[in-house]
N, C-alpha and C. Protein backbone atom coordinates (compact mmCIF):
# COMPACT_ATOMS: atom_id res chain seq x y z
N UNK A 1 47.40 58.11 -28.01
CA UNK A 1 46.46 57.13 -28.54
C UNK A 1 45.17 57.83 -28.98
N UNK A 2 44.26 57.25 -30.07
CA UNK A 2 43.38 57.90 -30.61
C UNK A 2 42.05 56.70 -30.91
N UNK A 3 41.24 57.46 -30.18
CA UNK A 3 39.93 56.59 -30.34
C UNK A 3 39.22 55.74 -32.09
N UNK A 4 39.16 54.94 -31.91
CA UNK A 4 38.57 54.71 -33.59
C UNK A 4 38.22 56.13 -34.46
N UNK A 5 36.91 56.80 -34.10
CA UNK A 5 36.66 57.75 -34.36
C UNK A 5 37.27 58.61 -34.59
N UNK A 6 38.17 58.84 -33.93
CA UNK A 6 39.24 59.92 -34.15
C UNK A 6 40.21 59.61 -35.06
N UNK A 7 41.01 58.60 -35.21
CA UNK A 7 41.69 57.96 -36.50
C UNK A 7 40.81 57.87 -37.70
N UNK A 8 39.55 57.93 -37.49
CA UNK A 8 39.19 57.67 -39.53
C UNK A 8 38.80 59.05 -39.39
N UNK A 9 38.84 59.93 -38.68
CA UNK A 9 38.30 61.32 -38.77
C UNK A 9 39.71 61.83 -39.49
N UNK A 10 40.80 61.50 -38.79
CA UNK A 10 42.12 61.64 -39.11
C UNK A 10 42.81 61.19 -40.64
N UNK A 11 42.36 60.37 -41.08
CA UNK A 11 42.30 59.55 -41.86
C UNK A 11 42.20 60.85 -43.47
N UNK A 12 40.34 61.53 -42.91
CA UNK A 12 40.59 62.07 -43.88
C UNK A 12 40.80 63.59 -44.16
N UNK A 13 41.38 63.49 -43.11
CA UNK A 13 42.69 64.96 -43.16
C UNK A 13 43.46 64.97 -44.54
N UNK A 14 43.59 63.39 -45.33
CA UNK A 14 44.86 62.92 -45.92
C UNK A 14 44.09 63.84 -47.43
N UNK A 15 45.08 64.21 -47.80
CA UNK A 15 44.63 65.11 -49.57
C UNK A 15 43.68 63.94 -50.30
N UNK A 16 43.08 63.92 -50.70
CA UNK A 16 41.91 63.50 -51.75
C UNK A 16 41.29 62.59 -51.18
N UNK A 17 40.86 62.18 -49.57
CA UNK A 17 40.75 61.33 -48.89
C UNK A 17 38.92 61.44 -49.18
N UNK A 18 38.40 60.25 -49.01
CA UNK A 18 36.83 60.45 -49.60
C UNK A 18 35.84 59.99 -48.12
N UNK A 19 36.34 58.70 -47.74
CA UNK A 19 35.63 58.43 -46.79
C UNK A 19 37.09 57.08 -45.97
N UNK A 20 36.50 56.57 -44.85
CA UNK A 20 37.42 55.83 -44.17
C UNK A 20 36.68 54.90 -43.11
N UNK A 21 37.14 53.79 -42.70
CA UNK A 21 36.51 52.60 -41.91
C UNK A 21 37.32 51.93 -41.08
N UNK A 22 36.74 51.08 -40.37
CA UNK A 22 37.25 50.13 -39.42
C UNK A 22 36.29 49.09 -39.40
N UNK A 23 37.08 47.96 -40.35
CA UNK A 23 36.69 46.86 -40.35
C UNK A 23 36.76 45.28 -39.70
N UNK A 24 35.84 44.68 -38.84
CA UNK A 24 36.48 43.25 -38.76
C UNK A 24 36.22 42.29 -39.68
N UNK A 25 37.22 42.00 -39.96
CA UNK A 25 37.31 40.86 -41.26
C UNK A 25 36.96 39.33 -41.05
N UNK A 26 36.44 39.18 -39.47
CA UNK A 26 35.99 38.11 -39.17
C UNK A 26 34.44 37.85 -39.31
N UNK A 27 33.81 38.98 -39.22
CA UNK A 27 32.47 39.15 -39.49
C UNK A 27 31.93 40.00 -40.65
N UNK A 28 33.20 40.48 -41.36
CA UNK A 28 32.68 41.62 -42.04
C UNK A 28 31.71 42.97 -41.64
N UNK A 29 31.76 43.36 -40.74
CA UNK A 29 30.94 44.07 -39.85
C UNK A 29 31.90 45.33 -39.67
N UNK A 30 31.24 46.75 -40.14
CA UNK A 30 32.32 47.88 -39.91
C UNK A 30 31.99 48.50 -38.46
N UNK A 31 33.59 48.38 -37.87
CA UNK A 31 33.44 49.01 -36.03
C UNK A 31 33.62 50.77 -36.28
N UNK A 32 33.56 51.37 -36.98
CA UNK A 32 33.60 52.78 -37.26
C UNK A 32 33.72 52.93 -38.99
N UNK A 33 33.15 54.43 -39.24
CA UNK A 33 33.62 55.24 -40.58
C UNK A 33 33.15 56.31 -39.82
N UNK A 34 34.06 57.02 -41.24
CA UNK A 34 33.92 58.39 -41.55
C UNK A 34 33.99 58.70 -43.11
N UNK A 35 33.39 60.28 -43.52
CA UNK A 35 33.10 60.17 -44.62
C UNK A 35 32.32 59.89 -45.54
N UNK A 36 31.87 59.94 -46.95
CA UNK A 36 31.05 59.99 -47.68
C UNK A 36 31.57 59.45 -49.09
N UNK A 37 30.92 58.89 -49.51
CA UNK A 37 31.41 58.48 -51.55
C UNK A 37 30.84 57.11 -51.94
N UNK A 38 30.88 56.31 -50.84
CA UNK A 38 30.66 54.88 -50.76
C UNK A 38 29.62 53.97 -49.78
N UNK A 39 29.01 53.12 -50.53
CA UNK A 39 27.93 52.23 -49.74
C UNK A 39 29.16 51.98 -48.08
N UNK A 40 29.81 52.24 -47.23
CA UNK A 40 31.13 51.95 -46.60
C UNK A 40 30.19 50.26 -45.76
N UNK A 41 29.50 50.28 -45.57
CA UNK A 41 28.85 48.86 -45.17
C UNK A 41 29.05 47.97 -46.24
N UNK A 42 28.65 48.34 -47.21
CA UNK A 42 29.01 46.78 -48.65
C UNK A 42 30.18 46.93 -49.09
N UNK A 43 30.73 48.15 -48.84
CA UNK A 43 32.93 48.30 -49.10
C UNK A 43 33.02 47.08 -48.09
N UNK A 44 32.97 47.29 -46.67
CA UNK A 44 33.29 46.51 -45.52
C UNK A 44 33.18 44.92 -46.05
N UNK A 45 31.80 44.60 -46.32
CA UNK A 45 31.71 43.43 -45.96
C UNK A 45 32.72 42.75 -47.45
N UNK A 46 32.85 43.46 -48.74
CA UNK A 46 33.34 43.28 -49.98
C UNK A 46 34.84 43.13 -49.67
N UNK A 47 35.33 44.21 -49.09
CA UNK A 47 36.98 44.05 -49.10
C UNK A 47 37.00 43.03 -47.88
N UNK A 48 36.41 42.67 -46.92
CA UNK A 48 36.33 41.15 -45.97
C UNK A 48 37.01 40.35 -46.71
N UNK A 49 36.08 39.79 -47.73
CA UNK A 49 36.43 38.61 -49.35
C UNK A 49 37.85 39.03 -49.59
N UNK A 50 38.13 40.05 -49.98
CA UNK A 50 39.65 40.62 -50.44
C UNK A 50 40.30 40.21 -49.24
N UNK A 51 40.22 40.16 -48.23
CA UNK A 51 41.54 40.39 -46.94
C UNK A 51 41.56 38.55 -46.91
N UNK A 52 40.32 37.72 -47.03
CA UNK A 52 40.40 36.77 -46.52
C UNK A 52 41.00 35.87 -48.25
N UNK A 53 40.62 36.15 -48.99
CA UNK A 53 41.35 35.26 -50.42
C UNK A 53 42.97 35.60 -50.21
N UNK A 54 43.37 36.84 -49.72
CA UNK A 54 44.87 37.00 -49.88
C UNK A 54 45.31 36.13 -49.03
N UNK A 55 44.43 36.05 -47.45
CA UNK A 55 45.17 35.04 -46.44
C UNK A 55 45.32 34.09 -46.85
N UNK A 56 44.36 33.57 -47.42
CA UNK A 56 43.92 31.94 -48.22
C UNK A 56 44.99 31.54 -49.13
N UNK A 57 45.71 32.51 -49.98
CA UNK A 57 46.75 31.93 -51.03
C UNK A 57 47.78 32.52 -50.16
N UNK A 58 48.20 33.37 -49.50
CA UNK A 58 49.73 33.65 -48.71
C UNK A 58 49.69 31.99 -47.70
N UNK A 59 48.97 31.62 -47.10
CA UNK A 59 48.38 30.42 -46.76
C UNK A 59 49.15 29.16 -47.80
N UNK A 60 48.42 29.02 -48.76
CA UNK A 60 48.73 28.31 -50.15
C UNK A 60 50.08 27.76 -50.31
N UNK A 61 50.89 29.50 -50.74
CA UNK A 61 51.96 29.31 -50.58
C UNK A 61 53.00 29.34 -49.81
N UNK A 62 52.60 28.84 -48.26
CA UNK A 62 53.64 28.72 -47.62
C UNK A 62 54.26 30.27 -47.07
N UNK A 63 53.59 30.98 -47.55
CA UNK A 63 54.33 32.22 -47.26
C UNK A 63 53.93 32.43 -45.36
N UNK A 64 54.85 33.12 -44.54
CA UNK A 64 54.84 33.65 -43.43
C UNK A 64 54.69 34.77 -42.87
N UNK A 65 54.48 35.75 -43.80
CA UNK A 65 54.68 37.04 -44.36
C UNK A 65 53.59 38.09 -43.98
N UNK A 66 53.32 38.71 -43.45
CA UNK A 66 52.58 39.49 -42.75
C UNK A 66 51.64 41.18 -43.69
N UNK A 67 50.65 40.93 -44.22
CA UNK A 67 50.11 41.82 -45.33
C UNK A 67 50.33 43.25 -44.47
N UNK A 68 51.26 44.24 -44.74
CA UNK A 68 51.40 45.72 -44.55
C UNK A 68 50.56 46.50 -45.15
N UNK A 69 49.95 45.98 -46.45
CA UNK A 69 48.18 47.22 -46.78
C UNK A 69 47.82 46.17 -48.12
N UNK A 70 47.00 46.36 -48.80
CA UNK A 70 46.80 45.89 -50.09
C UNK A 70 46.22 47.50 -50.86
N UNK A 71 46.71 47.68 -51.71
CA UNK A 71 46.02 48.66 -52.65
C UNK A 71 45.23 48.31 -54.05
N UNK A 72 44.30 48.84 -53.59
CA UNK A 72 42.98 48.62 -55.48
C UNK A 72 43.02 49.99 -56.40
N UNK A 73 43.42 50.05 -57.43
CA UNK A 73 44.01 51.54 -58.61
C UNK A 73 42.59 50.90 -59.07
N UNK A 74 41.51 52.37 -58.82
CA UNK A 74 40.61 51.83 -59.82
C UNK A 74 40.79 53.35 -60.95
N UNK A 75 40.10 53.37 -62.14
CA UNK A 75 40.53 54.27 -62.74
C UNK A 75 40.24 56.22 -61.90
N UNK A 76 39.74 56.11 -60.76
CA UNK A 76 39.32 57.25 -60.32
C UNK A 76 39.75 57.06 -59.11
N UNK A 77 40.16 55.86 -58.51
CA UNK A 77 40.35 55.99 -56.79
C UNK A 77 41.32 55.42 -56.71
N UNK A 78 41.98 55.27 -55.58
CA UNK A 78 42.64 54.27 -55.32
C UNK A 78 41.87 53.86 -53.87
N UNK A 79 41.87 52.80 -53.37
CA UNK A 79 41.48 52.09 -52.24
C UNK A 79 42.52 51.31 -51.20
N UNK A 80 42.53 51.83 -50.35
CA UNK A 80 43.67 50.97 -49.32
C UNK A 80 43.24 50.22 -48.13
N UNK A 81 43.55 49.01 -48.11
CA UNK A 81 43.01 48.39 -46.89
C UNK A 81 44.82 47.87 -46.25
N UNK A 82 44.16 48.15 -45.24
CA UNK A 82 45.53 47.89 -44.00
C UNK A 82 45.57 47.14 -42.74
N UNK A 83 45.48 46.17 -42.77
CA UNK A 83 45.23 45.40 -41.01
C UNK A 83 45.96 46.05 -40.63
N UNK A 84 45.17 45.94 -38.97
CA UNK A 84 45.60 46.14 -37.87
C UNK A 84 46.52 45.24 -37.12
N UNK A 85 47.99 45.87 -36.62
CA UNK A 85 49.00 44.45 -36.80
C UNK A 85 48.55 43.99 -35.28
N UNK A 86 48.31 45.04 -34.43
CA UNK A 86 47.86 44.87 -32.96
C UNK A 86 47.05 43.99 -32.90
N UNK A 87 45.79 44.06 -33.77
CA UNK A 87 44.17 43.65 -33.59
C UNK A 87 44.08 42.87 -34.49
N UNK A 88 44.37 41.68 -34.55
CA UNK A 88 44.19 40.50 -36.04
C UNK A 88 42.61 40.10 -36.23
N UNK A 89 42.73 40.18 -37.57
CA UNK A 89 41.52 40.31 -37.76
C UNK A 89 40.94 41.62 -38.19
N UNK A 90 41.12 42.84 -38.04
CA UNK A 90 40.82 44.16 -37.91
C UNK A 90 41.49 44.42 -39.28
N UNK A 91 40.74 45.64 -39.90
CA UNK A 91 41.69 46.35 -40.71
C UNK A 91 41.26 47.72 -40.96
N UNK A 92 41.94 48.46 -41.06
CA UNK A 92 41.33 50.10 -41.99
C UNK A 92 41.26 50.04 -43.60
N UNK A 93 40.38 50.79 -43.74
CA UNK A 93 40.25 51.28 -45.09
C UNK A 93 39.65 52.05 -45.63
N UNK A 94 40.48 52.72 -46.63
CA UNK A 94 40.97 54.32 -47.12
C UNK A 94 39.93 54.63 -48.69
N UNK A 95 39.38 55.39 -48.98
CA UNK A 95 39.33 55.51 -50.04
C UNK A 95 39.93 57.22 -50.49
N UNK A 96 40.50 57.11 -52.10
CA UNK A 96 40.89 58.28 -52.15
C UNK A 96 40.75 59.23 -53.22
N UNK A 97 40.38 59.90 -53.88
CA UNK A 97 40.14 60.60 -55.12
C UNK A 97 41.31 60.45 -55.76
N UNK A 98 41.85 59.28 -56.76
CA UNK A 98 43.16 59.31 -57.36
C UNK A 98 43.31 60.75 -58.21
N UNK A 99 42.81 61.50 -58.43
CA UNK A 99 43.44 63.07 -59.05
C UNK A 99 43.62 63.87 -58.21
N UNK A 100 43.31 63.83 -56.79
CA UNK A 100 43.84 64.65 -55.45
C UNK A 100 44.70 64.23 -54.72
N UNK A 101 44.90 62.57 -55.02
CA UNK A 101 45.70 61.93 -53.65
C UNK A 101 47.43 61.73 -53.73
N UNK A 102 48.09 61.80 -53.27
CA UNK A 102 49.15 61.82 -53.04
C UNK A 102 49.67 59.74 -52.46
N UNK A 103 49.65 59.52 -53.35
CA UNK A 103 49.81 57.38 -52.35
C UNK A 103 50.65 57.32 -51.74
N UNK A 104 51.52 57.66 -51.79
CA UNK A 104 52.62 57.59 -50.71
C UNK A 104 52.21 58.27 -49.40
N UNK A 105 51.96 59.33 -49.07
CA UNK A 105 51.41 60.34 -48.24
C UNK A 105 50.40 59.55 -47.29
N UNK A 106 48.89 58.89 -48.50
CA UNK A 106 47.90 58.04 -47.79
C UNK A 106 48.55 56.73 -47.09
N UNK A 107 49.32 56.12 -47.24
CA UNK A 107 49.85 54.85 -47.20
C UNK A 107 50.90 54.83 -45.53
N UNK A 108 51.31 56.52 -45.88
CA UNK A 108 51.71 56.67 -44.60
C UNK A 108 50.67 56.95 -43.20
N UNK A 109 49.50 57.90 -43.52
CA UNK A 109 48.88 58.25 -42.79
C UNK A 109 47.86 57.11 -42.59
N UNK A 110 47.61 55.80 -43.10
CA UNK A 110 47.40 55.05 -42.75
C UNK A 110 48.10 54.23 -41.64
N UNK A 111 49.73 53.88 -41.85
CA UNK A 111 50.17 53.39 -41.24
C UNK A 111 50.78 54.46 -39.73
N UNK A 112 50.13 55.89 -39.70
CA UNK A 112 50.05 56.22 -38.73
C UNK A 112 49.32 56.11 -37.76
N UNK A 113 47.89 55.90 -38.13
CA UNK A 113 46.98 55.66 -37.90
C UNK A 113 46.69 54.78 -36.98
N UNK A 114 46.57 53.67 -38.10
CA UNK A 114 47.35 52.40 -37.25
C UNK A 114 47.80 52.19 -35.80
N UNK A 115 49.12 52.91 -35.63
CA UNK A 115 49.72 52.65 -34.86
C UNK A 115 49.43 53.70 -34.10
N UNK A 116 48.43 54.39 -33.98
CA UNK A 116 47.82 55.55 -32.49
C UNK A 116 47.01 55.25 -32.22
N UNK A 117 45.84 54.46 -32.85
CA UNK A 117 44.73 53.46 -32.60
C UNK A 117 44.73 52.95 -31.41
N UNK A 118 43.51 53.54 -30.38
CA UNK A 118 43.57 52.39 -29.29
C UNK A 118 42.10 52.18 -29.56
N UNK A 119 41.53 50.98 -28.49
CA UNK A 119 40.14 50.31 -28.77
C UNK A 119 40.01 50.17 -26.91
């Protein structure tokens, strides 16, 4: 098991990895980062809005379905946010230099992450 700190430290071990967080999506309030590139306090409270509109229409439609990460392709990054399946409410999130990063690779080491996470 790995302390918050130690998972977004881990985090950006990952190739083109920029900075990394631990967010609650109930307050928008970040419980850890690591890293550098981004306001990671107005990422936090911004991708909040993102985690909670997806609940809102999976909601909508009836779906039962449990969000495994959401990814944002912006033309230079990609961005990954991932609840925590343990900690509802909780999520990580990744940012990554899309000309260094490998997505498959990040997507995993997220969902490693994840799951060594203790609190």
């Amino acid at each position: 098991m790995a302390s918050v700190s130690e998972s977004l430290n881990g985090l950006l071990r990952t190739d083109g990895a920029l900075c990394s967080a631990l967010v609650d999506a109930n307050s928008g309030m970040m419980l850890g980062s690591a890293g550098t590139g981004l306001d990671l306090e107005l990422a936090a409270a911004g991708n909040t809005e993102v985690v909670r509109a997806k609940m809102r229409t999976m909601k909508s439609l009836g779906l039962t379905d449990a969000i495994e990460d959401i990814l944002i392709t912006l033309s230079k990054q990609y961005h990954i946010i991932r609840p925590v399946a343990a900690k509802p409410g909780i999520f990580m999130y990744l940012v990554l230099d899309k000309s260094r990063a490998n997505l498959a690779m990040a997507r995993r080491a997220c969902q490693d992450a994840e799951g060594s996470l203790s609190f």
